[in-house]
N, C-alpha and C. Protein backbone atom coordinates (compact mmCIF):
# COMPACT_ATOMS: atom_id res chain seq x y z
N UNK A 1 -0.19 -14.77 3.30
CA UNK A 1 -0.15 -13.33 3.09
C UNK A 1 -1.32 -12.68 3.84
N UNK A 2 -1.15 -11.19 4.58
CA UNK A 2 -2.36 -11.14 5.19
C UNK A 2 -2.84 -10.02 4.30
N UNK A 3 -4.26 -9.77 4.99
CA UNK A 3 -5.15 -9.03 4.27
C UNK A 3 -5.65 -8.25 4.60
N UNK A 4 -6.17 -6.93 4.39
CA UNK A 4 -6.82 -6.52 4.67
C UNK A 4 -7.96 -5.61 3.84
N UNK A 5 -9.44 -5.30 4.12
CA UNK A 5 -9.88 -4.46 2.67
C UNK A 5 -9.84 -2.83 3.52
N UNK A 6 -10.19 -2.05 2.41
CA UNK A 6 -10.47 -0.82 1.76
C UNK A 6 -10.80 -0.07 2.89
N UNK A 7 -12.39 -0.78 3.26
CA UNK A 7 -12.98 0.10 3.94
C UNK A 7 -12.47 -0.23 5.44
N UNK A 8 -11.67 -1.55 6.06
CA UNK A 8 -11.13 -1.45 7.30
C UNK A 8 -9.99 -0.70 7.50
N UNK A 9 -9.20 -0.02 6.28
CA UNK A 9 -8.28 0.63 6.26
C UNK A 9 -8.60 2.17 6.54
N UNK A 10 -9.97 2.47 5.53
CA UNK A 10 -10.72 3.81 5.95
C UNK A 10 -10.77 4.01 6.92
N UNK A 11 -11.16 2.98 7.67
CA UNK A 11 -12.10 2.99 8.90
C UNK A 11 -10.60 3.40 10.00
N UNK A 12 -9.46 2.56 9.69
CA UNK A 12 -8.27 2.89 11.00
C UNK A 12 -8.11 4.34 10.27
N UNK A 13 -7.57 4.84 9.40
CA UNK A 13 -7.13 6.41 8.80
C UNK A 13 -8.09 7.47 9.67
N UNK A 14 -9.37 6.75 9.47
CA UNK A 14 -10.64 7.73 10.22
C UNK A 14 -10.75 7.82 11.57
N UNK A 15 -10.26 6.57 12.37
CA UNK A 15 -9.87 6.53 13.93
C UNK A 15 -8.88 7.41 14.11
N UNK A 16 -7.85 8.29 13.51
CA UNK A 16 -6.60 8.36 14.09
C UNK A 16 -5.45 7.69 14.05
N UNK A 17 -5.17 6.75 13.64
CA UNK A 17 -4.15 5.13 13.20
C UNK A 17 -3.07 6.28 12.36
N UNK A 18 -2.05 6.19 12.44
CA UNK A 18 -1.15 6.05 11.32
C UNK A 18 -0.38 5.54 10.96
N UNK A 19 -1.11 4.90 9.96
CA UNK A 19 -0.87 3.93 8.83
C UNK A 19 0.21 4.06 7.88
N UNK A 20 1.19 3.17 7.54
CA UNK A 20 2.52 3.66 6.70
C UNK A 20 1.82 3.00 5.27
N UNK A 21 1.19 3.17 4.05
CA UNK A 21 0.63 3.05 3.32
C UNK A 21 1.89 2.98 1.93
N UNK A 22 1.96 1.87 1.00
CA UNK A 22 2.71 2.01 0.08
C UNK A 22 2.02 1.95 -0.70
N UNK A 23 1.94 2.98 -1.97
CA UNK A 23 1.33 2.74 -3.23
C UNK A 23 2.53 2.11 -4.62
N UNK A 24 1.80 1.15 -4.95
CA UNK A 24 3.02 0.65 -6.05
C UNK A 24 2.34 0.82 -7.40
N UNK A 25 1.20 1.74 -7.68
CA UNK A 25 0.78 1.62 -8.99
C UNK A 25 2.08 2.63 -9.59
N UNK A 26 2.36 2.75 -10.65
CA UNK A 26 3.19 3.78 -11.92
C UNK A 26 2.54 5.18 -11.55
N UNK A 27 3.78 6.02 -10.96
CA UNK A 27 3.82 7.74 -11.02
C UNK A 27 2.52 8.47 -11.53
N UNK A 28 1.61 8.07 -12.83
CA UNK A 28 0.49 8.98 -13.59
C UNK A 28 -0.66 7.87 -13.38
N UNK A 29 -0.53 6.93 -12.57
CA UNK A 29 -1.37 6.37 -11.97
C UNK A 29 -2.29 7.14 -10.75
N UNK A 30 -0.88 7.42 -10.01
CA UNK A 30 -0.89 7.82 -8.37
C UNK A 30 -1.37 9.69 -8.78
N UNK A 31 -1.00 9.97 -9.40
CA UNK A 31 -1.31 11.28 -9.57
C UNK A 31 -2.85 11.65 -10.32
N UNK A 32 -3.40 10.51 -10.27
CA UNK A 32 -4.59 10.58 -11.23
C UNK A 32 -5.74 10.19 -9.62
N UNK A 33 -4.75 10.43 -8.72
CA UNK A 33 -5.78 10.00 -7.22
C UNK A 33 -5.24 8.94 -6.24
N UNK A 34 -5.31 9.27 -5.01
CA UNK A 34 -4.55 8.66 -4.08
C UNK A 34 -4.94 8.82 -3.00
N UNK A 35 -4.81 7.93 -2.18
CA UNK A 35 -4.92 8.09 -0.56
C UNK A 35 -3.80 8.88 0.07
N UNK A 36 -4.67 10.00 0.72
CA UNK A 36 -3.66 11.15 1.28
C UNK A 36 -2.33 10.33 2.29
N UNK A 37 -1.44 10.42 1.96
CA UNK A 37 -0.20 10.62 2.83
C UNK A 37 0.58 9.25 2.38
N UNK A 38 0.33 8.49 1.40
CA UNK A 38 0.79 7.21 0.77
C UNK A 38 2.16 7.46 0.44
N UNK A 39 3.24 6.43 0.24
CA UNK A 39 4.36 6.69 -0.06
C UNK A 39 4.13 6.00 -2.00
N UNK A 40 4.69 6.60 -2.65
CA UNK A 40 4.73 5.92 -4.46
C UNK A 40 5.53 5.42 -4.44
N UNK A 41 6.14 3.88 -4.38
CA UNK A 41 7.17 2.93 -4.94
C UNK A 41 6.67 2.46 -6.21
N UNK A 42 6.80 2.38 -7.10
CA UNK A 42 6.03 1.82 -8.25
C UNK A 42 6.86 0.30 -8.53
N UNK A 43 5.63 -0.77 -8.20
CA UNK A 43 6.02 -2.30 -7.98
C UNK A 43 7.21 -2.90 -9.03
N UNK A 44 7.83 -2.18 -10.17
CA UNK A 44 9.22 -2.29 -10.82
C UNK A 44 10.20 -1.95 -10.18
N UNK A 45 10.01 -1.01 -9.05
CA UNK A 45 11.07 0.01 -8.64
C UNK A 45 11.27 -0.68 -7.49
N UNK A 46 10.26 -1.21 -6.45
CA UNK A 46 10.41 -2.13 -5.19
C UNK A 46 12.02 -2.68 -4.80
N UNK A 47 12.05 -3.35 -5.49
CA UNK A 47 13.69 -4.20 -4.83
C UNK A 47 14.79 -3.23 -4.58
N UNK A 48 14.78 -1.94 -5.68
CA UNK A 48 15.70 -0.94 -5.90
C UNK A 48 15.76 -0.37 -4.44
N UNK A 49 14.46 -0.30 -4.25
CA UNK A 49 13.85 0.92 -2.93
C UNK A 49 13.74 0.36 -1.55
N UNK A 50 13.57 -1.12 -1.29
CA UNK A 50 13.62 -1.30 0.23
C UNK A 50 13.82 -1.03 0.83
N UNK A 51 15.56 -0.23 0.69
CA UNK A 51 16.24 0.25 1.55
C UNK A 51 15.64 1.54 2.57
N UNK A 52 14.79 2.16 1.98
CA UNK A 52 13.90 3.00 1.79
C UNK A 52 13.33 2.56 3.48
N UNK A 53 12.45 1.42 3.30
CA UNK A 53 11.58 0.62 4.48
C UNK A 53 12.41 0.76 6.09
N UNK A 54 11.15 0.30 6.86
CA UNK A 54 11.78 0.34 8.09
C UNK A 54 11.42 -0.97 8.49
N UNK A 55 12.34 -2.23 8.99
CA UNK A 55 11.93 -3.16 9.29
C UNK A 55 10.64 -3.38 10.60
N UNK A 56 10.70 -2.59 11.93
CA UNK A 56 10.45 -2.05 12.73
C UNK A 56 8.75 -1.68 12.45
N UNK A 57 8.50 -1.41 10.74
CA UNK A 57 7.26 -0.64 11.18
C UNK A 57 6.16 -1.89 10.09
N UNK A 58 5.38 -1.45 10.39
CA UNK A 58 4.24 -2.52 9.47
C UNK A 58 3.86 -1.45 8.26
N UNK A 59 3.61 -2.45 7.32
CA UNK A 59 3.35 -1.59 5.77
C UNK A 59 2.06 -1.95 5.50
N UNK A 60 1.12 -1.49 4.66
CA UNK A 60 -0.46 -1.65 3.97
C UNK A 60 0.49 -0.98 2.68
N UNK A 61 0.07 -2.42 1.52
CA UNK A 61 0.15 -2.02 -0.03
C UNK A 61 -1.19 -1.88 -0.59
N UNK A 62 -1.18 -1.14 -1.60
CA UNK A 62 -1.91 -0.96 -2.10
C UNK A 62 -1.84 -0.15 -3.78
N UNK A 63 -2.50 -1.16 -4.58
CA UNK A 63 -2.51 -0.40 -6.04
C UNK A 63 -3.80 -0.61 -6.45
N UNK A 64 -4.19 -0.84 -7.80
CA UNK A 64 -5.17 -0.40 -8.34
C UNK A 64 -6.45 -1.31 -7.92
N UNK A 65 -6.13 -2.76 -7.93
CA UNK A 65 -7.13 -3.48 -7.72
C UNK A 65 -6.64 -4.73 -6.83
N UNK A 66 -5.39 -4.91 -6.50
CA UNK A 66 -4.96 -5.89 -5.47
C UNK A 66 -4.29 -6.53 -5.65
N UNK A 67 -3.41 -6.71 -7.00
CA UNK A 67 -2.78 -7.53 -7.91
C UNK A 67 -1.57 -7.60 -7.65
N UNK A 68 -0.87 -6.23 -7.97
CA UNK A 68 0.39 -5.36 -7.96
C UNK A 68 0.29 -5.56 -6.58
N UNK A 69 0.20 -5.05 -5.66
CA UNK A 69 0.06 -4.96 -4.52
C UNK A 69 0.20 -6.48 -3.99
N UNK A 70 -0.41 -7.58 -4.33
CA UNK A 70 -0.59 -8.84 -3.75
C UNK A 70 1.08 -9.04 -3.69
N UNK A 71 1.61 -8.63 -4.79
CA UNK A 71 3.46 -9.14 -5.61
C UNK A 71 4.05 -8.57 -4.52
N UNK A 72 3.80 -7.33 -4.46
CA UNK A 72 4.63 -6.44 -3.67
C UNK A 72 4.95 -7.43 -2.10
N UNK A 73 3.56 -7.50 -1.73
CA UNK A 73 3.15 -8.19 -0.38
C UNK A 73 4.13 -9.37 0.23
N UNK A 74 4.40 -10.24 -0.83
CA UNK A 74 5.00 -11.32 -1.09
C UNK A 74 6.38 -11.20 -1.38
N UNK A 75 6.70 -10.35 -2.10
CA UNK A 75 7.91 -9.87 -1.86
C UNK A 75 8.73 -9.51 -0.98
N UNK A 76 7.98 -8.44 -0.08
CA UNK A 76 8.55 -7.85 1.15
C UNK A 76 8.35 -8.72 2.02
N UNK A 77 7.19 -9.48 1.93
CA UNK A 77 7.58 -10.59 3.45
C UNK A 77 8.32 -11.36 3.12
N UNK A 78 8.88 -11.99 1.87
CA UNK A 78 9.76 -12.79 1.38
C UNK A 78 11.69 -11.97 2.32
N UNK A 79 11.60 -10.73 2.47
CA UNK A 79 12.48 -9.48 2.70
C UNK A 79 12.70 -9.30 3.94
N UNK A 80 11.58 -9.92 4.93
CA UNK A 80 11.54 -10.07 6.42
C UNK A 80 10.64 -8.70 6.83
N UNK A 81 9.71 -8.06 5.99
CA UNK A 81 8.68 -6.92 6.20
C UNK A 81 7.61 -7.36 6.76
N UNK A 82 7.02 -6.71 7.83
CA UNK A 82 5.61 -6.88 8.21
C UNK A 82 4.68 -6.27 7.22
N UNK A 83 4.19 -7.00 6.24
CA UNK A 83 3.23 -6.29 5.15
C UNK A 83 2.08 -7.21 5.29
N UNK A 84 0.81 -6.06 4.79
CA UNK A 84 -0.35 -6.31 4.43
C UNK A 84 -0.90 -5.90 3.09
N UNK A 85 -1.31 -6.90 2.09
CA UNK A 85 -2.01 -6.47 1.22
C UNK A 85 -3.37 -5.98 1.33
N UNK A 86 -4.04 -4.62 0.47
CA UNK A 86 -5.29 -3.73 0.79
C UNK A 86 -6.06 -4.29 -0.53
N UNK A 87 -6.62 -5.35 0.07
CA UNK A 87 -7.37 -5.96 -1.60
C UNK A 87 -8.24 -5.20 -1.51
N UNK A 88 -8.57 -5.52 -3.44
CA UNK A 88 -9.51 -4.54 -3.88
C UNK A 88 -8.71 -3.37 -4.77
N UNK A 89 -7.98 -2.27 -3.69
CA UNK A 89 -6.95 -1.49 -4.35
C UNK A 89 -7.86 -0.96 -4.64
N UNK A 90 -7.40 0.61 -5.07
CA UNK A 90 -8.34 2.17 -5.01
C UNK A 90 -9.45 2.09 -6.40
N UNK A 91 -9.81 0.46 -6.63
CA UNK A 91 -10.99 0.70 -6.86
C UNK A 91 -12.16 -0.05 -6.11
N UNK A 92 -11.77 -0.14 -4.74
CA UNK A 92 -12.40 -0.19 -3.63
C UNK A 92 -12.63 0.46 -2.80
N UNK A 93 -12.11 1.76 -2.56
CA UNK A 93 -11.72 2.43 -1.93
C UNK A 93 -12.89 3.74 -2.19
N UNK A 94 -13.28 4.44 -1.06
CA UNK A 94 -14.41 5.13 -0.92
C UNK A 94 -13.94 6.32 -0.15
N UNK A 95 -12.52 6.25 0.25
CA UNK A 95 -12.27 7.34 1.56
C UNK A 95 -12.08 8.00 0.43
N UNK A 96 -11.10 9.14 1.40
CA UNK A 96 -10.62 10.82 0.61
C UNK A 96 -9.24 10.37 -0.40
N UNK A 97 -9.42 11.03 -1.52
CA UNK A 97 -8.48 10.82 -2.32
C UNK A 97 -7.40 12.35 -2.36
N UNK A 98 -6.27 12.14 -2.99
CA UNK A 98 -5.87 13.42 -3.44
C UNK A 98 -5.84 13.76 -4.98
């Protein structure tokens, strides 16, 4: 599974990069603060939603602390997705929230 942290993710958002970012924490999670422009799948809802995905593009997950996110990770590459898990998860995370 690959990896990546927090602040190398800041760091591409802050270059200019755009990043297709999935958040899988629960709806009053994500609304309690988020990395601007994230998509909300909430990691129950995942299998429902793939369809959603673009095989074509690379994904960064990310939830609260790296956990949820690790599942997700494993999942979708299990799915044939280019994913990266964002360990740590937004309580690593130092950039701009919404």
């Amino acid at each position: 599974m690959k990896e990546v942290s927090a602040i190398e993710v800041q760091q591409r958002i802050e270059n200019g990069e755009n990043l297709h970012l999935i958040d899988v924490r629960e709806v009053d999670e994500v609304q309690s603060g988020h990395i601007p422009g994230i998509t909300n799948i909430p990691l129950g809802l995942l299998e429902f939603r793939t369809h959603e995905l673009d095989k074509s593009k690379s994904y960064i997950m990310v939830c609260r602390s790296g956990g949820r996110s690790g599942k997700a990770t494993q999942y979708l590459e299990s799915q044939g997705f280019d994913v990266t898990n964002m360990t740590g998860g937004m309580l690593s995370w130092s950039g701009e929230i919404e």
